[in-house]
Protein backbone atom coordinates (compact mmCIF):
# COMPACT_ATOMS: atom_id res chain seq x y z
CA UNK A 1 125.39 82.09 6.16
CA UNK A 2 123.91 81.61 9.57
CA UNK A 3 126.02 78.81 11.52
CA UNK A 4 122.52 77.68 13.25
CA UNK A 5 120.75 77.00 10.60
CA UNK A 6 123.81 75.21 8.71
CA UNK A 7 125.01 73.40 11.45
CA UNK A 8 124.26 69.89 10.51
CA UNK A 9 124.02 69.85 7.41
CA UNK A 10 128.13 71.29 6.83
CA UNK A 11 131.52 69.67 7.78
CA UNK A 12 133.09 73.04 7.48
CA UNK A 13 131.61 75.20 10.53
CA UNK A 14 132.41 78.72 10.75
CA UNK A 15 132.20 81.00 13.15
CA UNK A 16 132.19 84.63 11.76
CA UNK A 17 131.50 87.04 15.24
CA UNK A 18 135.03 86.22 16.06
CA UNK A 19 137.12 85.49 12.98
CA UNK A 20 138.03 81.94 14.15
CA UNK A 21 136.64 78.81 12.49
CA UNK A 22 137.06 75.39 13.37
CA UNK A 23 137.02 72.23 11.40
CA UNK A 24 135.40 69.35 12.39
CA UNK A 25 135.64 66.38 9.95
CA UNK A 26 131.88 63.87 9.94
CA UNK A 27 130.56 65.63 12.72
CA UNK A 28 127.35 63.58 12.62
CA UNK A 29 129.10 60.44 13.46
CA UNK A 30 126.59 58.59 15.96
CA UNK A 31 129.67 58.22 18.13
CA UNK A 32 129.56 62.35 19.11
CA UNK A 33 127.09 64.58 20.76
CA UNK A 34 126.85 68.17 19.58
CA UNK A 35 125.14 70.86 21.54
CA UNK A 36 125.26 74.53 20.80
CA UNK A 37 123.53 77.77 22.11
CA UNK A 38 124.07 81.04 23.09
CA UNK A 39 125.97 82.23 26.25
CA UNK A 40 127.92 85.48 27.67
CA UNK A 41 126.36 87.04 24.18
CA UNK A 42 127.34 85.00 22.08
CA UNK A 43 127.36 81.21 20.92
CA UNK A 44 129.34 78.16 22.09
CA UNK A 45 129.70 74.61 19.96
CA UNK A 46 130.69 71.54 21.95
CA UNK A 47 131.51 68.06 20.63
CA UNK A 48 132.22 65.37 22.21
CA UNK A 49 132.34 61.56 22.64
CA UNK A 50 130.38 60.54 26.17
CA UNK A 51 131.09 56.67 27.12
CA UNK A 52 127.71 56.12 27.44
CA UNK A 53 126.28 58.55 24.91
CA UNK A 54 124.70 60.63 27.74
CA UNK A 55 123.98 64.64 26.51
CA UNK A 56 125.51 67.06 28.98
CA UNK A 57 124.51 70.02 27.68
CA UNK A 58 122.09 70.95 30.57
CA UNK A 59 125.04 70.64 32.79
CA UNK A 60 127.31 72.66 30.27
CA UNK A 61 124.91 75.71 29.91
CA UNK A 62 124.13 74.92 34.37
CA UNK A 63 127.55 75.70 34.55
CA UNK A 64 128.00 78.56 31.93
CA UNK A 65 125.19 80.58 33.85
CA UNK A 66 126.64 80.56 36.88
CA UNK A 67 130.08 82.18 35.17
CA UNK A 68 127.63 84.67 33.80
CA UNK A 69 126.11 85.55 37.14
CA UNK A 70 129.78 86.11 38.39
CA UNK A 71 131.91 88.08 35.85
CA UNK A 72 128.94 89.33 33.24
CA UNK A 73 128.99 93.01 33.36
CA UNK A 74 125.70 92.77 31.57
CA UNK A 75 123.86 91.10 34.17
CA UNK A 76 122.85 93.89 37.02
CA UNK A 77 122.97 91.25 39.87
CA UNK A 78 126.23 89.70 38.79
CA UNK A 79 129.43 90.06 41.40
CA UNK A 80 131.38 91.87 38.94
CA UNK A 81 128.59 94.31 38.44
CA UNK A 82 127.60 94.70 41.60
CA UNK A 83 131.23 95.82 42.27
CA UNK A 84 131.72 98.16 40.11
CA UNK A 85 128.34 99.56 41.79
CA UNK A 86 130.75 99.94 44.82
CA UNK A 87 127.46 97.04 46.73
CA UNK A 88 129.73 96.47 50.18
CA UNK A 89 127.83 93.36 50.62
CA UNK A 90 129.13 91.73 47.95
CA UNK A 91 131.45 89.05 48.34
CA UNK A 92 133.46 87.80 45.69
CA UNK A 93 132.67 83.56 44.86
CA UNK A 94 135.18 80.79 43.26
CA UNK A 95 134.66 81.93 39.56
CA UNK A 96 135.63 85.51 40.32
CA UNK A 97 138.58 84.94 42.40
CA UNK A 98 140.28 82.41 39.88
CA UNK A 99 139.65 84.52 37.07
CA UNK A 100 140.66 88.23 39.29
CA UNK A 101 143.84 86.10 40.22
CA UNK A 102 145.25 84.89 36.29
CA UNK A 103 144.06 88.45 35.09
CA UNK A 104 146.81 90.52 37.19
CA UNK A 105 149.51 87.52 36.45
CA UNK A 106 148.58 87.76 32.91
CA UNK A 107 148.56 92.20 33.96
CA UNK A 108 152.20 91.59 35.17
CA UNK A 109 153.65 89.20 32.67
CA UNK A 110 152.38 91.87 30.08
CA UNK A 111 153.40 95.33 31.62
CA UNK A 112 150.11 96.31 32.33
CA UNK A 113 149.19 95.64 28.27
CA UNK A 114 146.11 93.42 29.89
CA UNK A 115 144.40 94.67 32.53
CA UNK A 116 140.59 94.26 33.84
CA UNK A 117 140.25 97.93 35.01
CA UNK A 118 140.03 99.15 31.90
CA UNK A 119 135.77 99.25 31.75
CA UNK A 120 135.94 103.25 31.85
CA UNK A 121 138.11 103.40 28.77
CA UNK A 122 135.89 100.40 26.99
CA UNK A 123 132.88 102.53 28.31
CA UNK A 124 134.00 106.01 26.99
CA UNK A 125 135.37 104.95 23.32
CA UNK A 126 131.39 102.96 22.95
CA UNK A 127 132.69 99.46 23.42
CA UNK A 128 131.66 98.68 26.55
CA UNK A 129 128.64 97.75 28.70
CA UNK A 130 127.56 101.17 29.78
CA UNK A 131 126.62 102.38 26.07
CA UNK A 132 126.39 105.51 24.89
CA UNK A 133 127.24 107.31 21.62
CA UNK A 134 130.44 107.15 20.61
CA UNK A 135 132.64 110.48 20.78
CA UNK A 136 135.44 111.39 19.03
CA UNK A 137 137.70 111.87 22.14
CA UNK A 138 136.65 111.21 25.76
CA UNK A 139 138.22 113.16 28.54
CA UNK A 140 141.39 110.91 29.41
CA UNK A 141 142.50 112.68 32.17
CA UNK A 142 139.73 111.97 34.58
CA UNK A 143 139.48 108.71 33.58
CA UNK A 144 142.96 107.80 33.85
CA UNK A 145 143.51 108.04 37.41
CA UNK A 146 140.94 105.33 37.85
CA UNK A 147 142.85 102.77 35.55
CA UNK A 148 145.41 100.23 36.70
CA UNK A 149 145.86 96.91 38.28
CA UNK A 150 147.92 97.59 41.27
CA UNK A 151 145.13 99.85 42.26
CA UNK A 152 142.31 96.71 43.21
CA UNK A 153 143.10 93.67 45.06
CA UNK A 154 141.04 91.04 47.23
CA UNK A 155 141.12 90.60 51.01
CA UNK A 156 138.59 88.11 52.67
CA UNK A 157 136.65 87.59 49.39
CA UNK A 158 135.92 91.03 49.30
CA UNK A 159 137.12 93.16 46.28
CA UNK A 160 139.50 96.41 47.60
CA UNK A 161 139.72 99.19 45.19
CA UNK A 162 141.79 102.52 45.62
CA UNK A 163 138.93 104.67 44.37
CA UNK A 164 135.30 103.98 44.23
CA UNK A 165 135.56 104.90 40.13
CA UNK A 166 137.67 102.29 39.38
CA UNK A 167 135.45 99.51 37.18
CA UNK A 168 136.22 96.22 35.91
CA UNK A 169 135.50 94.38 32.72
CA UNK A 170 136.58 90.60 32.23
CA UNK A 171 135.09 90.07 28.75
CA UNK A 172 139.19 89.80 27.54
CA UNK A 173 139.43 86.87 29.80
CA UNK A 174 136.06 85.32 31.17
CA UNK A 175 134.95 83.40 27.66
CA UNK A 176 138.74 81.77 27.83
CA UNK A 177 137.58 80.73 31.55
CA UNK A 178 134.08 79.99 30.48
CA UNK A 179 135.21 77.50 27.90
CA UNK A 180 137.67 75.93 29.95
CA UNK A 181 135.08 74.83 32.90
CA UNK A 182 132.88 73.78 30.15
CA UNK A 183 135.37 71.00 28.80
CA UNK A 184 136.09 70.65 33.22
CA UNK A 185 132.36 69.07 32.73
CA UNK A 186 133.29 67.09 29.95
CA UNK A 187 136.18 65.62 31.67
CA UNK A 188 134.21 65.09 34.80
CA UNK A 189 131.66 62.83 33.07
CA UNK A 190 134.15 60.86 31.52
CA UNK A 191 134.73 62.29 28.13
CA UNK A 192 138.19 61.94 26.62
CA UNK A 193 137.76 63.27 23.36
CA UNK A 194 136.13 66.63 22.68
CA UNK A 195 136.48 70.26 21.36
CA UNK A 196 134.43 73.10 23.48
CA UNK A 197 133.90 76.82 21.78
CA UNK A 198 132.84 79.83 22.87
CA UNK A 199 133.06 82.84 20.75
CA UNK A 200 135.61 81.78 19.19
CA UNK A 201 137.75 80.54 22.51
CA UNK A 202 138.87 76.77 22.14
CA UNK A 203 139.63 73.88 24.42
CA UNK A 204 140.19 70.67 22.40
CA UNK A 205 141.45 67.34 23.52
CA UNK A 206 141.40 64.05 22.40
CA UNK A 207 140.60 62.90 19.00
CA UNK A 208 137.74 63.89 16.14
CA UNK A 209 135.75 61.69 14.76
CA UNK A 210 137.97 60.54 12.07
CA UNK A 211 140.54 59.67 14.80
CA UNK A 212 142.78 62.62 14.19
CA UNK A 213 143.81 66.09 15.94
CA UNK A 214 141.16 68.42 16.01
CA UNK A 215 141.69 70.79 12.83
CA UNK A 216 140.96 74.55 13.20
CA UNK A 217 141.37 77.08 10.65
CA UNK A 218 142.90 80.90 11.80
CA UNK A 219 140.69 83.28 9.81
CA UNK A 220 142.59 85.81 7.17
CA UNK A 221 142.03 89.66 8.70
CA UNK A 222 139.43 91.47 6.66
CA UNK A 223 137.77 94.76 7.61
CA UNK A 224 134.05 93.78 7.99
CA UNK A 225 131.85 95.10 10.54
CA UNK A 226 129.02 92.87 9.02
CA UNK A 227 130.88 89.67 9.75
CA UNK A 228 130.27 88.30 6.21
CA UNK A 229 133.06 88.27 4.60
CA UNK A 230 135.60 84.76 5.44
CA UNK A 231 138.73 83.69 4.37
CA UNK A 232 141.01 81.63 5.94
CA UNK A 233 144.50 82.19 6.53
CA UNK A 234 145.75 78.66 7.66
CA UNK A 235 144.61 76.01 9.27
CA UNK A 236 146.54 74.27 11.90
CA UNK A 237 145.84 70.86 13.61
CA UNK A 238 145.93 70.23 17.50
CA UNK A 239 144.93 68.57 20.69
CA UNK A 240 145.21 68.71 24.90
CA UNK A 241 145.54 72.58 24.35
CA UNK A 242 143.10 75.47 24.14
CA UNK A 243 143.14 78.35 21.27
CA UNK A 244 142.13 82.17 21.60
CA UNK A 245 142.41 84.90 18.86
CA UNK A 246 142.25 88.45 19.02
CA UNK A 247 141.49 91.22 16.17
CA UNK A 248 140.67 94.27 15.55
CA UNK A 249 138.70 93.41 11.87
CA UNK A 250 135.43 93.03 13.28
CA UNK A 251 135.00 95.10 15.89
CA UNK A 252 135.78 99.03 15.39
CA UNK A 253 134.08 102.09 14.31
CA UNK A 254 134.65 105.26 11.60
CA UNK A 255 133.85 108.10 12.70
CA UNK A 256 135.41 111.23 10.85
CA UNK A 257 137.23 109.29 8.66
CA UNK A 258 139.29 107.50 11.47
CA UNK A 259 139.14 103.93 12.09
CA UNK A 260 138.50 103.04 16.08
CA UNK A 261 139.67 99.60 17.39
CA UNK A 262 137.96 97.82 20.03
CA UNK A 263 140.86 97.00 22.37
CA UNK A 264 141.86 99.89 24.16
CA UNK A 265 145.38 100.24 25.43
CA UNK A 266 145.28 100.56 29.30
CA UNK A 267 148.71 102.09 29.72
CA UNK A 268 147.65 105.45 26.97
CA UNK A 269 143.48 105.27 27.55
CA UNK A 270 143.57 105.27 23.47
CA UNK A 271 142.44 102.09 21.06
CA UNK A 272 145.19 100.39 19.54
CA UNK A 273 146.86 101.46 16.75
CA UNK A 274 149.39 99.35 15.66
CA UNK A 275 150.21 97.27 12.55
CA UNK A 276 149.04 93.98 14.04
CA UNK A 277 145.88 93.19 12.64
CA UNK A 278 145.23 89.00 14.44
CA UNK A 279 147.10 87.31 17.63
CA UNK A 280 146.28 83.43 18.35
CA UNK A 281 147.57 81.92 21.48
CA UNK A 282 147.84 78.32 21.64
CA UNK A 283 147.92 77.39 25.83
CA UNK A 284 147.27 74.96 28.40
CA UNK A 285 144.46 76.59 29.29
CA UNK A 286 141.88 78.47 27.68
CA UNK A 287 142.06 81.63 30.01
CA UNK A 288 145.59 81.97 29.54
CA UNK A 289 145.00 81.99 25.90
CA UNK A 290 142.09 84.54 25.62
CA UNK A 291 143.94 87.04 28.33
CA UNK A 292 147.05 86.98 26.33
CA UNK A 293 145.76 87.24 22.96
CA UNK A 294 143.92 90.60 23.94
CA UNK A 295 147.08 91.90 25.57
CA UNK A 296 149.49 90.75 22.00
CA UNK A 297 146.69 93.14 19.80
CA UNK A 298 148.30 96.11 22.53
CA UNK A 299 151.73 95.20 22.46
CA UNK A 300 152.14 94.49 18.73
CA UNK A 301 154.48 92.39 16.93
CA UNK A 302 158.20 92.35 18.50
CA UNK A 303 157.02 92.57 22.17
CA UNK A 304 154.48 89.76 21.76
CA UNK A 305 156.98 87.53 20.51
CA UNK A 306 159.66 88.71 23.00
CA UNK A 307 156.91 87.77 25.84
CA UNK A 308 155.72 84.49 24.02
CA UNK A 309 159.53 82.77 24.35
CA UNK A 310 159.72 83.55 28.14
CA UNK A 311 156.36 81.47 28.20
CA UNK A 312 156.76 77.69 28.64
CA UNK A 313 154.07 75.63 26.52
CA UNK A 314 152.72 78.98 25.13
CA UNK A 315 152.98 80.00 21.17
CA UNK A 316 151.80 82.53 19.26
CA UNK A 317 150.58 83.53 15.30
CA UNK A 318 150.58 86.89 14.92
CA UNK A 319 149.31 88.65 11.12
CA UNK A 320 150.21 92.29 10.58
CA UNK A 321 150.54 94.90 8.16
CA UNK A 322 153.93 95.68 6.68
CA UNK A 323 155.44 99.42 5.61
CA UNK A 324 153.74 98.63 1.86
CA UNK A 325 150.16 97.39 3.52
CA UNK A 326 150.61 94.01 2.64
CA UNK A 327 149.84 91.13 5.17
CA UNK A 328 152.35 88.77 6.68
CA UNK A 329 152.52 86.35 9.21
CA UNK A 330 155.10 86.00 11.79
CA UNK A 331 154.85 82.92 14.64
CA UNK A 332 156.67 81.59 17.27
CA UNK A 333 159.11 78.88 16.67
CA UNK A 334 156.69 76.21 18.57
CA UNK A 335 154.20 76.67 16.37
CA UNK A 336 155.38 75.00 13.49
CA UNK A 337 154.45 71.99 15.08
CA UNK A 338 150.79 72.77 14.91
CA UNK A 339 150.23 73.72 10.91
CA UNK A 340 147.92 70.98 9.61
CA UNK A 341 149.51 68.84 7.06
């Protein structure tokens, strides 16, 4: 079912590229304006109460545009493209810096698990924005060198790397970002109740339209590369937080009879290969969320949790396979306060 053509006409919206849904209860109450389009290559939703009914979403997509035209590696003239095309003239604006700075906090709280030089590992497995075919197994070791976070760092709004190979790739972090200044607009035209989504990346605050917590479901892991196939697994009920989930169900390849994930492990250069199939991080911010979700799918179950607890106002859900196959969820004590009931 195509989510554009259904959007008005269901209450239950779901969003199958990422394997998150969201529910939004009477969405065509007079009282809320919803906008949706496509952005960073893929779509966003936003509803939201204005006090004087004004639509923002010219200043929503303004502002989305911008983000794209600093940390989109598919846009040639972007900063984060031009820097990984070594341009000296580039210097690095607001966008890129805040989002540069959380990624190596979020590259340090995670032992390296999340890390934004990782575009020549994305690029060699066929995930990435310089496509190619996809080979069985890319040369690691001269690709390696060239990975790591300690090796870049930014002086004077200019981006220092250790060698002209290294590349970045903020795709694991810049929707989270992307969706938090796009409920920053919200807030700065008065809006106090409103959920913003991008791919699947959630800021919510406030109340829906029935005067309750936003409700959002957590989709059940289901090996689909056609995105048609939707269950959910639970839904849970929140607001004044933001929501990310990572998995590797939608996006992976065969090839020989092996099954490639999409997230790539920075520390080994190989795609992950672990039993945990979904992680959702519930934040304060949306870029928090979407960083550490990516970086849970690399370091699996026990260390995820283990990193969660040190976390204040951060919880996790995490859904993996056990020894017989079989699903099961495991979450983080906080969390319990957020299943809908």
């Amino acid at each position: 079912m195509s989510v554009k053509r259904k959007i008005f006409l269901i209450i239950f919206l779901f969003l199958i590229a990422t394997g998150i849904f969201f529910l939004i209860k009477n969405q065509s109450s007079s009282k809320y304006i919803f906008n949706e389009g496509k952005i960073h290559g893929t779509y966003y939703h936003a509803i939201y109460m204005h006090p004087q009914g004004i639509d923002l979403q010219e200043k929503i997509e303004e502002r989305m545009k911008k983000i794209d035209m600093s940390l989109s590696t598919f846009e040639p003239q972007s900063v984060i493209s031009r820097i990984n095309r070594n341009d000296d003239s580039v210097l690095t604006d607001d966008d890129f810096e805040t989002v540069f700075k959380t990624a190596q906090k979020i590259s340090e709280i995670t032992y390296g698990a999340f890390d934004i030089t990782v575009a020549p590992l994305v690029n060699a497995w066929g995930f990435g924005f310089d496509s190619h075919d996809r080979i069985l197994q890319p040369n690691l070791d001269t690709i390696m060198p060239f990975i790591g976070y300690q090796k870049i760092r930014l002086e004077n709004h200019k981006l220092i790397k250790d060698y002209p190979k290294i590349m970045l790739d903020a795709s694991a972090i810049a929707k989270g970002y992307s969706t938090d200044i796009a409920a920053n607009v919200l807030e700065e035209n008065g809006c106090k109740n409103y959920l913003v989504e991008i791919g699947g990346e959630i800021v919510c605050k406030g109340k829906n339209t029935k005067g309750e917590k936003w409700k959002i479901g957590i989709d059940k892991p289901i090996d689909d590369e056609t995105n048609t196939l939707n269950e959910i697994q639970t839904v849970i009920s929140i607001t004044d937080k933001a929501m990310a989930t990572s998995g590797n169900y939608r996006q992976f390849y065969i090839k020989d009879g092996k099954k490639y994930s999409h997230t790539i492990d920075p520390r080994t250069g190989y795609p992950v290969n672990k039993n945990i199939l979904s992680a959702t991080v519930i934040a304060p911010n949306c870029i928090t969320a979407d960083a550490l979700a990516t970086a849970f799918m690399v370091l699996g179950v026990d260390s995820s949790l283990m990193i969660c607890r040190t976390l204040p106002e951060v919880d996790c859900y995490l859904i993996y396979n056990d020894q017989k196959g079989s699903n099961k969820v495991i979450y983080s004590e906080g969390f319990e306060n957020y299943f809908s009931k």
